[in-house]
N, C-alpha and C. Protein backbone atom coordinates (compact mmCIF):
# COMPACT_ATOMS: atom_id res chain seq x y z
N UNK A 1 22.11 10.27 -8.57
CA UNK A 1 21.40 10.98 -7.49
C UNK A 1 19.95 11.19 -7.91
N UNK A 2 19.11 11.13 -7.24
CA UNK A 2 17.26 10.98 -7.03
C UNK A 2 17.23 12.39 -7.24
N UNK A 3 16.05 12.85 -8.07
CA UNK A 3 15.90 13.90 -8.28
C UNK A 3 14.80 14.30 -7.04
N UNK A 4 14.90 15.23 -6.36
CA UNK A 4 14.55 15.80 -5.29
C UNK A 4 12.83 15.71 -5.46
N UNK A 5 12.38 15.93 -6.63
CA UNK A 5 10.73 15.63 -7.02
C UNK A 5 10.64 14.28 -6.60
N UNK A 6 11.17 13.60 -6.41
CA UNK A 6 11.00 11.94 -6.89
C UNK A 6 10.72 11.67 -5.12
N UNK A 7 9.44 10.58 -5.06
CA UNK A 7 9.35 10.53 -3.61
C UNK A 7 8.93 9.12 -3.23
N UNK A 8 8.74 8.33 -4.15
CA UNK A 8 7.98 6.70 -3.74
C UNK A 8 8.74 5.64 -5.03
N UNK A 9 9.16 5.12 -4.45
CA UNK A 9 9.58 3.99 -4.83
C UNK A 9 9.16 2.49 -4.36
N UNK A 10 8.54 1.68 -5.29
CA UNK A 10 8.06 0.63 -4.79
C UNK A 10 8.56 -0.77 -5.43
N UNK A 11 8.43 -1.73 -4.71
CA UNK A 11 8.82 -3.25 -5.59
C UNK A 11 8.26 -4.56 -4.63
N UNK A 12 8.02 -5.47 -5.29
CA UNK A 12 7.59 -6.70 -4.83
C UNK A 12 6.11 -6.31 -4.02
N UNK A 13 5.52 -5.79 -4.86
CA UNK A 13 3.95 -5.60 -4.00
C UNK A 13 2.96 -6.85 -3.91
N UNK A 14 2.60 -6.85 -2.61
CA UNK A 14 1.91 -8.41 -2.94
C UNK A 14 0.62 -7.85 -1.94
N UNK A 15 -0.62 -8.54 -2.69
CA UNK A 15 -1.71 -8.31 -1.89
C UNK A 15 -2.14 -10.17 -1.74
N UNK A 16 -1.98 -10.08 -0.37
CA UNK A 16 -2.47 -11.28 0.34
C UNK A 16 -3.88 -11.78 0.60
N UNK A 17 -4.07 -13.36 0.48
CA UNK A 17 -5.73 -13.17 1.44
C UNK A 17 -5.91 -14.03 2.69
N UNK A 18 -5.99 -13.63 3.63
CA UNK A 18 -6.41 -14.56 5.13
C UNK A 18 -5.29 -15.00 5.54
N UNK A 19 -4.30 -13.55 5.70
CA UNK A 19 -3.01 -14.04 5.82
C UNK A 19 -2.33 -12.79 6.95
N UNK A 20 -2.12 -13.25 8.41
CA UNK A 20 -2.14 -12.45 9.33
C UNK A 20 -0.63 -11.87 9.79
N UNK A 21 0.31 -12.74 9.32
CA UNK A 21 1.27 -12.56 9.03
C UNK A 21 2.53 -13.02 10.67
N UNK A 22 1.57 -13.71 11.85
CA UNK A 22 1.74 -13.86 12.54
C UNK A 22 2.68 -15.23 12.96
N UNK A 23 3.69 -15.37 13.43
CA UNK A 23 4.37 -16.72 13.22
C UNK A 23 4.92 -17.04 11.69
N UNK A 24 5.22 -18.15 11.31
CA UNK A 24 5.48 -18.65 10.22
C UNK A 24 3.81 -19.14 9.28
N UNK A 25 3.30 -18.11 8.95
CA UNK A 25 1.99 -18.14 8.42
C UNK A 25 2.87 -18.43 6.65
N UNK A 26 2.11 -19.47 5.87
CA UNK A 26 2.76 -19.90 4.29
C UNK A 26 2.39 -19.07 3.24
N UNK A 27 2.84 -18.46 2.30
CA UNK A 27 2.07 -17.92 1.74
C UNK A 27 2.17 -19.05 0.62
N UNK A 28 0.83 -19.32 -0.30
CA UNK A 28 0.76 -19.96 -1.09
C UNK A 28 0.06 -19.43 -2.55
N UNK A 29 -0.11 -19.83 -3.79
CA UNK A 29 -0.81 -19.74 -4.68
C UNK A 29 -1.67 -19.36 -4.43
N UNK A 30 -2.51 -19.84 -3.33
CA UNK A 30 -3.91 -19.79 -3.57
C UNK A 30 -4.55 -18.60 -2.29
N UNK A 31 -3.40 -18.29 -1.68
CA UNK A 31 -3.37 -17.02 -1.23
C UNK A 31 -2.91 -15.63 -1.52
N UNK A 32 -2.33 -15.67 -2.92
CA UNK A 32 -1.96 -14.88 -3.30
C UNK A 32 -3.18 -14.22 -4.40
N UNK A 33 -3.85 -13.07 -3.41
CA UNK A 33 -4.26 -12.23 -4.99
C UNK A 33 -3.77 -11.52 -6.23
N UNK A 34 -2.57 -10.85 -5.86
CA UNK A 34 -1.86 -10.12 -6.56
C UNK A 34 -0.67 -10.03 -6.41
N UNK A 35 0.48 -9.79 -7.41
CA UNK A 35 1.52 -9.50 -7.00
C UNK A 35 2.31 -8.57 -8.01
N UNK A 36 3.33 -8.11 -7.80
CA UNK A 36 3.40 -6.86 -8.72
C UNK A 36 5.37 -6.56 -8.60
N UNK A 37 5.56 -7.17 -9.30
CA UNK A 37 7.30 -7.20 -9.14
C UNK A 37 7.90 -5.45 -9.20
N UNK A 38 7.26 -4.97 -10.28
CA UNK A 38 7.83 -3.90 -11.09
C UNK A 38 9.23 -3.95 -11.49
N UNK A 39 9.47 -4.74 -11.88
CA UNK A 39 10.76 -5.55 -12.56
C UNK A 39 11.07 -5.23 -14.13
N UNK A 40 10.42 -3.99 -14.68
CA UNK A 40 10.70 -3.69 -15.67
C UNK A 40 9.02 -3.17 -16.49
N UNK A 41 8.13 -4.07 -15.83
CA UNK A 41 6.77 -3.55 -16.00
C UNK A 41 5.85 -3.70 -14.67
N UNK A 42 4.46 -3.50 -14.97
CA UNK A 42 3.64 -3.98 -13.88
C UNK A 42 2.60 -4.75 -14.06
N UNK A 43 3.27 -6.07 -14.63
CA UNK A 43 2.11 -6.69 -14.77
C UNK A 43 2.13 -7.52 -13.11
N UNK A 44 0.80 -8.07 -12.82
CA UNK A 44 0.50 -9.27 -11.94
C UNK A 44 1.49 -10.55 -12.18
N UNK A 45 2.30 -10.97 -11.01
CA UNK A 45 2.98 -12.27 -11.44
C UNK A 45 2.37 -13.24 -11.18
N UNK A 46 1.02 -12.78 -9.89
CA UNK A 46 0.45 -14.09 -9.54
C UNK A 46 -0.34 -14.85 -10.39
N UNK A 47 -0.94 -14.47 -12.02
CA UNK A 47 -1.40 -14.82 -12.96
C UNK A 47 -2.73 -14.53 -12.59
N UNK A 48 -3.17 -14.06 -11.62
CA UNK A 48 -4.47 -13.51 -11.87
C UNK A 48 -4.84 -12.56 -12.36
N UNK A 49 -4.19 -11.81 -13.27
CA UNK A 49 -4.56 -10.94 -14.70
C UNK A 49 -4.95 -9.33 -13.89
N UNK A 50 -4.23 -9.22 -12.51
CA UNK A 50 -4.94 -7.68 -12.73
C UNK A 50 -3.55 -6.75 -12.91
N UNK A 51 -3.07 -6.74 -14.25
CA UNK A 51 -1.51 -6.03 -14.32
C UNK A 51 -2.10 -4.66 -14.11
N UNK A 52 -1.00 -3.41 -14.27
CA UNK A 52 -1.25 -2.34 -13.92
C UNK A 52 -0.72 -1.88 -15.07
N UNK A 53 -1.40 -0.55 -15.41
CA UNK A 53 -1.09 0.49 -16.49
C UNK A 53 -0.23 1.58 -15.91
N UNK A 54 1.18 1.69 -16.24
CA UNK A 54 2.51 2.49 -15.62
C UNK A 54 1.83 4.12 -16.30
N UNK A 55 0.95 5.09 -15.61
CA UNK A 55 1.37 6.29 -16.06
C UNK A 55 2.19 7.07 -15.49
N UNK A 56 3.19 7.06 -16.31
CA UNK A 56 4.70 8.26 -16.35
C UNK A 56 5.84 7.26 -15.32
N UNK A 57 6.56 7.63 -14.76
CA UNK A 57 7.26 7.33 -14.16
C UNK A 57 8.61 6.47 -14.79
N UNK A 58 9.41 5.90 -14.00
CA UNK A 58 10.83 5.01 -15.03
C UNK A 58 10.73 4.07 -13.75
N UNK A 59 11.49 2.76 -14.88
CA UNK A 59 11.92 1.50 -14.11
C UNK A 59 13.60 1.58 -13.33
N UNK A 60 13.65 2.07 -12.53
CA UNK A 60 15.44 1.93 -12.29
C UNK A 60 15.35 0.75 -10.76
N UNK A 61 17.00 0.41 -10.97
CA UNK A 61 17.50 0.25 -9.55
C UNK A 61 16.92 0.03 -8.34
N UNK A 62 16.58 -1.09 -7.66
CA UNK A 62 15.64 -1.40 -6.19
C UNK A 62 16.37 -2.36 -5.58
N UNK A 63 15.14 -2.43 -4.46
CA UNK A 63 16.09 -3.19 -3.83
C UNK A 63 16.84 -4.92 -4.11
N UNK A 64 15.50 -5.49 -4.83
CA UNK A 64 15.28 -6.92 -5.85
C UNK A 64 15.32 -6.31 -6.64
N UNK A 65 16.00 -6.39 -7.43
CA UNK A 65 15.82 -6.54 -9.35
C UNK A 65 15.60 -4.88 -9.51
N UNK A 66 13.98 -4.58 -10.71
CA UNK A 66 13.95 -3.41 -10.89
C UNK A 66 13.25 -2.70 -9.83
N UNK A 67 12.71 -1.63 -10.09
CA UNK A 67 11.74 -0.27 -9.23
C UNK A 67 11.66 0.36 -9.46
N UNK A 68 10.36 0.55 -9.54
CA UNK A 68 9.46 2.18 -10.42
C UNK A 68 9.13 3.15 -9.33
N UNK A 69 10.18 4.47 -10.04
CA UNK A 69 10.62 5.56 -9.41
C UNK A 69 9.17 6.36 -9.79
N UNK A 70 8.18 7.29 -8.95
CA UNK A 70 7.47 8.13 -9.05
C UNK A 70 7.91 9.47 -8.38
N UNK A 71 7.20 10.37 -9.84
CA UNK A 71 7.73 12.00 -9.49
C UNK A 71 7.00 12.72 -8.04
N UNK A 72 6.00 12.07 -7.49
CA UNK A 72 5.34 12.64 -6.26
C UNK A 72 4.48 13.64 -6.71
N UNK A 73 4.13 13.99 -7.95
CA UNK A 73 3.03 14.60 -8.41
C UNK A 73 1.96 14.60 -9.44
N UNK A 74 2.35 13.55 -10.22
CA UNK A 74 1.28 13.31 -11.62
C UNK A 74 1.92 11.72 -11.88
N UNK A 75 2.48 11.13 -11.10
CA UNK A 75 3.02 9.64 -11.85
C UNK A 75 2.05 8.72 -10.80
N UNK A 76 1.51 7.14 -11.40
CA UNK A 76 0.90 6.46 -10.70
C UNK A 76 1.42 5.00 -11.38
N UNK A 77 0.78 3.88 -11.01
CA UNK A 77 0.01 2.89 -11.51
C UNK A 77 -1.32 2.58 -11.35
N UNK A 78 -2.31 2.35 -12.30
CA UNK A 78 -3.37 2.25 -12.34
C UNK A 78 -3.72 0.74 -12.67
N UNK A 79 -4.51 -0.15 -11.53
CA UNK A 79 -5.03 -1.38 -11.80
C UNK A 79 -6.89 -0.95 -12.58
N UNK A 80 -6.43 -1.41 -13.34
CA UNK A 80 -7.93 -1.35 -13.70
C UNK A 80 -9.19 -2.49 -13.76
N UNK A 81 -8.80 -3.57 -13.69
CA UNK A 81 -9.62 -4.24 -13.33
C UNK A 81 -9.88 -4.72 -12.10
N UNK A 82 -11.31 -5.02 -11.88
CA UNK A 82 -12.09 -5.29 -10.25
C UNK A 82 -11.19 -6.70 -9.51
N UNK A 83 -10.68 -5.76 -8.25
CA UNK A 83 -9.78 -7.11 -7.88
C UNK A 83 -11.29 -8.04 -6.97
N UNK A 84 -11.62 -6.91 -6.21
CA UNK A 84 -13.01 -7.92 -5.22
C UNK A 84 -13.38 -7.20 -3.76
N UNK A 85 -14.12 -7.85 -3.15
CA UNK A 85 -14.44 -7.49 -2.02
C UNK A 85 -13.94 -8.31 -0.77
N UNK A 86 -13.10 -7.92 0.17
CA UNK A 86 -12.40 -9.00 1.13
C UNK A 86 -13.04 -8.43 2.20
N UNK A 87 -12.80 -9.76 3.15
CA UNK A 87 -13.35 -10.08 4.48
C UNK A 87 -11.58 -9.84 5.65
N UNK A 88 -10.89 -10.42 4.59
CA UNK A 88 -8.96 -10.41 5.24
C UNK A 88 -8.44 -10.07 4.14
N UNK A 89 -7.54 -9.43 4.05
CA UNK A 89 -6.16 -9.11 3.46
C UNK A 89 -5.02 -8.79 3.82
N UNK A 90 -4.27 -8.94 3.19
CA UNK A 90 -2.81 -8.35 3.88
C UNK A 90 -2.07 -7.54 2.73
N UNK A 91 -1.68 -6.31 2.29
CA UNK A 91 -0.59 -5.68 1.36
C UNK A 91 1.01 -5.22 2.14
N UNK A 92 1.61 -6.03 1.67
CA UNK A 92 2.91 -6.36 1.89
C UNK A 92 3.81 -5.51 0.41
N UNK A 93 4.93 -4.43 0.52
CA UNK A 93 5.43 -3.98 -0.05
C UNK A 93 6.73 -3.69 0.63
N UNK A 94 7.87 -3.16 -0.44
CA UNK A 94 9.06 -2.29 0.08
C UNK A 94 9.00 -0.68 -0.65
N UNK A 95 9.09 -0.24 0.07
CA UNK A 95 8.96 1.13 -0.54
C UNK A 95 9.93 2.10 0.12
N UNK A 96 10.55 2.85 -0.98
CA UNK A 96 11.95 4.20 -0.18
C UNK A 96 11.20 5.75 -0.50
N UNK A 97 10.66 6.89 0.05
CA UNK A 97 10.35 7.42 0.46
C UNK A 97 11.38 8.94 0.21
N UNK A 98 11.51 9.67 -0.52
CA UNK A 98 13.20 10.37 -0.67
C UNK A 98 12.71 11.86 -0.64
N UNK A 99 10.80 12.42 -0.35
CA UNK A 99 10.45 13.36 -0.56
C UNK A 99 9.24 13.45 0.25
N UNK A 100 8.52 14.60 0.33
CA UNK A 100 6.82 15.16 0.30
C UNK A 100 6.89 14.40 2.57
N UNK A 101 8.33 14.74 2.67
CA UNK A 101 7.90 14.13 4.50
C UNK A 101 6.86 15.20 4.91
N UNK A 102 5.75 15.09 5.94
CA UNK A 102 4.73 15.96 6.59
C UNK A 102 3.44 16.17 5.35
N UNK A 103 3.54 14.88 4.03
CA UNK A 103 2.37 15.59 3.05
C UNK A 103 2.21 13.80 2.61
N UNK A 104 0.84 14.32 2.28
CA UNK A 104 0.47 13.11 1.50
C UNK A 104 1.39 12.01 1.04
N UNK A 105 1.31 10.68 0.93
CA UNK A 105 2.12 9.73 0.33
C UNK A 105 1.64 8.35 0.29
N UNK A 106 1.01 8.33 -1.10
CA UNK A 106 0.01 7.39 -1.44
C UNK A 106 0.72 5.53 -1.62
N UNK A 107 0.46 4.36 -0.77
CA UNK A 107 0.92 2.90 -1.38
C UNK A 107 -0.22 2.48 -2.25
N UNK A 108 -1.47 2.48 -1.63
CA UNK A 108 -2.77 1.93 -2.38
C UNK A 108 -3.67 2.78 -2.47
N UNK A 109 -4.66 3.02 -3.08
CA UNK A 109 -5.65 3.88 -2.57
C UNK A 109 -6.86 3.54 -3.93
N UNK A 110 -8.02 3.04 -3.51
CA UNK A 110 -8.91 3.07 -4.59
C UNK A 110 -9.56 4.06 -5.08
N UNK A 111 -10.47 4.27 -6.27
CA UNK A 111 -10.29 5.45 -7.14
C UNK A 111 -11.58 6.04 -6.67
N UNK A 112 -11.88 6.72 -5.70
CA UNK A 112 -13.27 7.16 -4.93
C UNK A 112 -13.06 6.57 -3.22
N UNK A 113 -13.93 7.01 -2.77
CA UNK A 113 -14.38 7.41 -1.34
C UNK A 113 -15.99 7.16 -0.39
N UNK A 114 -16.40 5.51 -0.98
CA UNK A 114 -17.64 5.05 0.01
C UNK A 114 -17.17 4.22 0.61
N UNK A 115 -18.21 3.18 0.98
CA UNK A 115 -18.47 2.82 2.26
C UNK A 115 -17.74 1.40 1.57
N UNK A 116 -16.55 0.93 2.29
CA UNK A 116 -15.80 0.03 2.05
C UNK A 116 -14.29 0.29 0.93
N UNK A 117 -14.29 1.21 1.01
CA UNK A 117 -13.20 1.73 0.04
C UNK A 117 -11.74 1.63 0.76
N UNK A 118 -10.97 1.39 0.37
CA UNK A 118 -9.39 1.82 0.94
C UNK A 118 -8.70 2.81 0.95
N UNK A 119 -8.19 3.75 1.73
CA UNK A 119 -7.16 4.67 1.42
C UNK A 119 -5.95 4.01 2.10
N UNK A 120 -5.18 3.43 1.58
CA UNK A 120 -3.49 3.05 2.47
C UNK A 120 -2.53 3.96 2.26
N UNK A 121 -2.29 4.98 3.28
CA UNK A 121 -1.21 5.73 2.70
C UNK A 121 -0.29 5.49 3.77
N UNK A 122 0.10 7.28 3.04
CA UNK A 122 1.32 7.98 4.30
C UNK A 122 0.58 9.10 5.07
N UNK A 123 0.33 9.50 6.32
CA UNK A 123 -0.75 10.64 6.52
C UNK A 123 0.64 11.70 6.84
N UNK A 124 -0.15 13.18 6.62
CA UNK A 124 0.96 14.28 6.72
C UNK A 124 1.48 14.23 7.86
N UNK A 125 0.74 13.72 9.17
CA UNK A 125 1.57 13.20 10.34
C UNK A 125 2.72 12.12 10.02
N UNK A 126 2.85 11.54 8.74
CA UNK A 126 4.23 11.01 8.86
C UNK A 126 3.97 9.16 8.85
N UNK A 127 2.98 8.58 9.86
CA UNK A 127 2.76 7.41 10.00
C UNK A 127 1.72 6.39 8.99
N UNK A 128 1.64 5.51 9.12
CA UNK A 128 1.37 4.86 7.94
C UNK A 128 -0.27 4.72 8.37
N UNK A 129 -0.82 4.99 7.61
CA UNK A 129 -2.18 5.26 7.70
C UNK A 129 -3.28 4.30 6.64
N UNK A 130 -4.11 3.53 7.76
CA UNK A 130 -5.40 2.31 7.24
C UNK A 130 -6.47 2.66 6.76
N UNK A 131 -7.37 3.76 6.12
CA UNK A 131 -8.54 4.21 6.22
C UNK A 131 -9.46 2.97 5.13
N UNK A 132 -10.54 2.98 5.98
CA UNK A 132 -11.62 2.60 5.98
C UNK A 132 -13.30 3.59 5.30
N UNK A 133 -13.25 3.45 4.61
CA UNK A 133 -14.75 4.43 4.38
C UNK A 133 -15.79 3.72 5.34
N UNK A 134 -16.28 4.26 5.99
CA UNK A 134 -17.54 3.74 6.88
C UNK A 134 -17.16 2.52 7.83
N UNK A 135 -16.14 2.20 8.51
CA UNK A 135 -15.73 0.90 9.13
C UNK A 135 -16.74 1.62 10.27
N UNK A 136 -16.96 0.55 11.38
CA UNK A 136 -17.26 0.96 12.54
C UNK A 136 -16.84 1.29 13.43
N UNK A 137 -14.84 0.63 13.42
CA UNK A 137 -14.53 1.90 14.36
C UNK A 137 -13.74 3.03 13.97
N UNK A 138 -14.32 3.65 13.29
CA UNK A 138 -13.81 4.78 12.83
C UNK A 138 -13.58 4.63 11.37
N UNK A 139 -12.97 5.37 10.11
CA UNK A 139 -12.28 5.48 9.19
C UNK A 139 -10.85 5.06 9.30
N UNK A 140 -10.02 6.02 10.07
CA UNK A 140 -8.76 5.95 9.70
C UNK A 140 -8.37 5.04 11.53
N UNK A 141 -7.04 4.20 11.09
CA UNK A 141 -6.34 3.76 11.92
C UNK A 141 -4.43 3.89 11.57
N UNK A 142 -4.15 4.40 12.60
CA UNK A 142 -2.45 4.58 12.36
C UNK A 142 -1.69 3.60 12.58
N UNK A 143 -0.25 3.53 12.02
CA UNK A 143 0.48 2.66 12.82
C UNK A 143 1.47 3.93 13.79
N UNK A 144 2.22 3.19 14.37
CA UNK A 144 3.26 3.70 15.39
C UNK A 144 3.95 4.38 14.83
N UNK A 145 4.53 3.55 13.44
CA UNK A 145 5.80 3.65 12.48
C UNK A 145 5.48 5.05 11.75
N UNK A 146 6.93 5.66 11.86
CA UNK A 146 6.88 6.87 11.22
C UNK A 146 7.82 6.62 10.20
N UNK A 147 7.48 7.23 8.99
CA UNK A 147 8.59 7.43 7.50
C UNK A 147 8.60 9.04 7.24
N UNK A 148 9.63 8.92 8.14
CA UNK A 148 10.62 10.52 8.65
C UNK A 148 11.69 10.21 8.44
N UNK A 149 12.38 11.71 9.19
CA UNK A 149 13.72 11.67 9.67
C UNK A 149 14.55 10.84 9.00
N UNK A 150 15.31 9.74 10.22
CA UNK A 150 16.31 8.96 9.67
C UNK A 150 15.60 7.83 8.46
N UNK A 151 14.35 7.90 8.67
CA UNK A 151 13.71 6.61 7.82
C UNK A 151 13.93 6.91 6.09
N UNK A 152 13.96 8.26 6.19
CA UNK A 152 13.39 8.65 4.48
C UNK A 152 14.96 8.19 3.85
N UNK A 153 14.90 7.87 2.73
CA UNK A 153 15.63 7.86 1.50
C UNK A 153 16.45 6.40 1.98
N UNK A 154 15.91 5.59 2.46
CA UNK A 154 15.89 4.20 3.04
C UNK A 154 14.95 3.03 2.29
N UNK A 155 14.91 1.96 2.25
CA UNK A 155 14.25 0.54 1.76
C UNK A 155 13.74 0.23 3.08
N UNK A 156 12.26 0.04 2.85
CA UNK A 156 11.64 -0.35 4.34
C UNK A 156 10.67 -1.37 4.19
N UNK A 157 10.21 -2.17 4.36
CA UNK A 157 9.40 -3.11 4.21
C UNK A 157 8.57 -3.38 5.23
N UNK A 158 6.94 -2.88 4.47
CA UNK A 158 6.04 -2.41 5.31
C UNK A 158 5.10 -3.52 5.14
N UNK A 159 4.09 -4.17 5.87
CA UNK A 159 3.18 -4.62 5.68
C UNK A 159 2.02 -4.50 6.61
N UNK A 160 1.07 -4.48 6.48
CA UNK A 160 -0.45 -4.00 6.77
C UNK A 160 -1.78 -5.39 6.68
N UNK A 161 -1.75 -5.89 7.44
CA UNK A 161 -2.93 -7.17 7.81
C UNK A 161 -4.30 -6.43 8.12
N UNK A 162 -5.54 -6.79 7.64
CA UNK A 162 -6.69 -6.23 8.13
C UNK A 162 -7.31 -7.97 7.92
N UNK A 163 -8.33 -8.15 9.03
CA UNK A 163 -8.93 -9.12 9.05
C UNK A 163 -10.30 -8.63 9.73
N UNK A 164 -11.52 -8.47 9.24
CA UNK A 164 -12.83 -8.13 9.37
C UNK A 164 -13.74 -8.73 10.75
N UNK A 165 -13.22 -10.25 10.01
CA UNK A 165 -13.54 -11.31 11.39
C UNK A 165 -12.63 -11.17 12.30
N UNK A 166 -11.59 -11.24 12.52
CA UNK A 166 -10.95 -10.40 14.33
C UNK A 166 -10.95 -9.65 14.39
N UNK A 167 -11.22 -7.99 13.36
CA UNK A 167 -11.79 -6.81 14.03
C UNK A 167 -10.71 -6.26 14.11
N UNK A 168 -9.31 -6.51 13.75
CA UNK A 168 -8.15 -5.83 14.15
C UNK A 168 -7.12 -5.60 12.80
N UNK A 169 -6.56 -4.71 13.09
CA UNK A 169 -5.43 -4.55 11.96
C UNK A 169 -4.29 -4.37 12.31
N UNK A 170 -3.33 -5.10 11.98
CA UNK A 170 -1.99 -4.79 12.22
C UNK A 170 -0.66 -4.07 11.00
N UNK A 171 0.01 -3.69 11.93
CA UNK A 171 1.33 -3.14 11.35
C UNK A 171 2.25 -3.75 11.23
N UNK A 172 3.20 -3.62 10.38
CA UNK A 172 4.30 -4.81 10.67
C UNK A 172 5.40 -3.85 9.48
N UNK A 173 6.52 -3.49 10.27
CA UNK A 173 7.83 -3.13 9.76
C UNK A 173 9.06 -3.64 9.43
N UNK A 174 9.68 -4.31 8.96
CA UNK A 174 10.56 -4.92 8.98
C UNK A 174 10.33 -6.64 9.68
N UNK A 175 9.22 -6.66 8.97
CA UNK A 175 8.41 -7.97 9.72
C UNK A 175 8.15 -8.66 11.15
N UNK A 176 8.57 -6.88 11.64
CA UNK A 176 8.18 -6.88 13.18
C UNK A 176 6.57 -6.30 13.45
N UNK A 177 6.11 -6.68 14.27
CA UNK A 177 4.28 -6.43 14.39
C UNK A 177 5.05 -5.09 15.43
N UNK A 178 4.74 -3.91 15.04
CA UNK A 178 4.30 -2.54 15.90
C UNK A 178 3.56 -2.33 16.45
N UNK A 179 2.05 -2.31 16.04
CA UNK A 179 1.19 -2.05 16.37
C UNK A 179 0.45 -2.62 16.11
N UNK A 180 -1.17 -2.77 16.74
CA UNK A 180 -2.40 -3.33 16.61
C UNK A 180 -3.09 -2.27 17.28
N UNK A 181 -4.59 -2.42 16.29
CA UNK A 181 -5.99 -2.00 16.66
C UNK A 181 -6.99 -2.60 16.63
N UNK A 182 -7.82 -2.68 17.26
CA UNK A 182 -9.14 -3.64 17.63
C UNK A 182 -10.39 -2.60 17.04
N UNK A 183 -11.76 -3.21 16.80
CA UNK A 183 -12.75 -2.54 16.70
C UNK A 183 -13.12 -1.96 15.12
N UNK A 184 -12.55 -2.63 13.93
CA UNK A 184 -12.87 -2.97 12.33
C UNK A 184 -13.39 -4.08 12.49
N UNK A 185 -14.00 -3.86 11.11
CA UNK A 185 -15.15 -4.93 10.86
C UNK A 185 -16.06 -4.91 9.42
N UNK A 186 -15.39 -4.09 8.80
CA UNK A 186 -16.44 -3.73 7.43
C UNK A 186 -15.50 -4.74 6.23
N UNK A 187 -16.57 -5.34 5.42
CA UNK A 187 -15.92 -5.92 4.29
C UNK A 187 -15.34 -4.58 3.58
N UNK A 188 -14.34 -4.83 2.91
CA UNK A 188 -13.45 -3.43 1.86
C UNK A 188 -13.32 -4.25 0.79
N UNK A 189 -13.23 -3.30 0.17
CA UNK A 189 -13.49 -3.16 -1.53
C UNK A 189 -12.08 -2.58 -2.31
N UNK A 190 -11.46 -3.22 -3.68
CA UNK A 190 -10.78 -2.76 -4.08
C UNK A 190 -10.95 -2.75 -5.48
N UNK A 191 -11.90 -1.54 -5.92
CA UNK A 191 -12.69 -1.55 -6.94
C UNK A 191 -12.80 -0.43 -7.85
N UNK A 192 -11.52 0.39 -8.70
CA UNK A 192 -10.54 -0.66 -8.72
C UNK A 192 -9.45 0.16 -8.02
N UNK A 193 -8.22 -0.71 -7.72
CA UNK A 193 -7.04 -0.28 -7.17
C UNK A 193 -6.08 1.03 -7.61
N UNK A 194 -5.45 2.14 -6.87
CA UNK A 194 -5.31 2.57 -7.28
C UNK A 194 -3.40 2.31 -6.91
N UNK A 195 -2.75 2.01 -7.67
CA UNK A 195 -1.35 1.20 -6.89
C UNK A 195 -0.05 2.37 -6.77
N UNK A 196 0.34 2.30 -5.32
CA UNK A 196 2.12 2.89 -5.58
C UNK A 196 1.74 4.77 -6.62
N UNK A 197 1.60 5.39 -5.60
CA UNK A 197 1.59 6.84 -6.08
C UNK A 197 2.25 7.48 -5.13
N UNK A 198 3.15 8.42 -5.64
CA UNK A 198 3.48 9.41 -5.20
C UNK A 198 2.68 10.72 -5.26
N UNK A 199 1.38 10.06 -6.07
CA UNK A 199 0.76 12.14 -6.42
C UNK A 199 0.41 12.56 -5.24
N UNK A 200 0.69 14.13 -5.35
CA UNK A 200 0.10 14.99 -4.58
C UNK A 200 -1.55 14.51 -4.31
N UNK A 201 -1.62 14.29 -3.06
CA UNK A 201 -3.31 14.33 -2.39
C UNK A 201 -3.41 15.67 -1.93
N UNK A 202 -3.30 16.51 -1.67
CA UNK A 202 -3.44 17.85 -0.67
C UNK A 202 -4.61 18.57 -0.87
N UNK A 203 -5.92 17.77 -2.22
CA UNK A 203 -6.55 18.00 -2.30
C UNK A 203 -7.82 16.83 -2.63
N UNK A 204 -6.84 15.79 -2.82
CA UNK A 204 -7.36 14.06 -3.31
C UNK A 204 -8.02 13.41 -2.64
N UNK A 205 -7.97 13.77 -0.80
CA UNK A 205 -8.40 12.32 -0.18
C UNK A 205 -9.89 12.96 0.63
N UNK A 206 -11.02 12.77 0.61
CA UNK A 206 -11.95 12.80 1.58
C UNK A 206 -11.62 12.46 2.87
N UNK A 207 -12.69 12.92 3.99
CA UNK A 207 -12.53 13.02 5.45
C UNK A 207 -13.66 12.23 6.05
């Protein structure tokens, strides 16, 4: 049994590039920026060298292979080296959710708050949340999808498309498209990544 602290669980994290996720889109080598099994550690499988530094947390039980359980208050992974600046991306993960519903709940988030930065979370409204530092239309964009209720203490497989040049970002749950928004447009930055946290934000994220 999950210890009641314990709130994010993640595995098979993959950060995509120019990859919309629409139809039978391929993913290949040479679209793959990152990938992140957590299969016992966190290094990068895609061999582009940006592994992650595990602070605190344990490897147990997922849905593939292993999965690194975070306490939802001081446990992370930390990428430390500069992944880049994208025009498209896509972060594709599974993540189970077993705590902190109505509060913060971090998948990505880079380590500061300007103009091209990422925050990918969970917002205390529950839905999966795109922020943008300085985009033009707006900062933050939601999806539909809520990780509540019946959703929590479940395997869900979330993925998140942003493409600069169409201006739109999509949602995608269970590799169904939910939602779309129109009106982004800023290159983003992931400089450096901050990966798969459960910590408390309630005081972490800028507005």
């Amino acid at each position: 049994m999950l210890n009641a602290r314990i709130i994010t669980i993640a595995i098979g994290v993959m950060l995509m590039l120019s990859i919309n996720l629409i139809g039978s889109a391929e993913i290949t080598e040479d679209t793959v920026a990152a990938a992140w099994l957590f299969d016992g550690d966190a290094k990068d499988v895609s061999g582009n060298g940006f592994d992650g530094e595990v602070k605190g947390g344990k490897f147990v039980k997922g849905q593939i292979g292993d999965a690194l359980e975070l306490n939802g208050s001081d446990e992370w992974v930390e990428i430390p080296k500069r992944i880049g600046e994208f025009e498209e991306l896509t972060f594709a993960h599974w993540v189970k959710s077993t705590g902190r519903e109505g509060a913060w709940r971090v998948f990505f988030n880079v380590n500061g708050w300007k103009a091209g930065d990422i925050h990918y979370q969970m917002h205390p409204n529950n839905k999966v949340e795109f922020s943008i530092h300085s985009n033009p239309g707006g900062n933050d964009t939601f999806a539909t999808y809520m990780l509540a209720g019946d959703q929590m203490d479940k395997w869900v497989h979330i993925a998140t498309a942003y493409s600069a040049k169409e201006k739109k970002i999509r949602f995608y749950v269970k590799a169904n498209l939910i939602s779309k928004t129109i009106g982004v447009g800023i290159r983003v930055s992931l400089i450096p990544l901050g990966l798969v946290t459960g910590i408390n934000q309630d005081s972490g994220k800028d507005s």
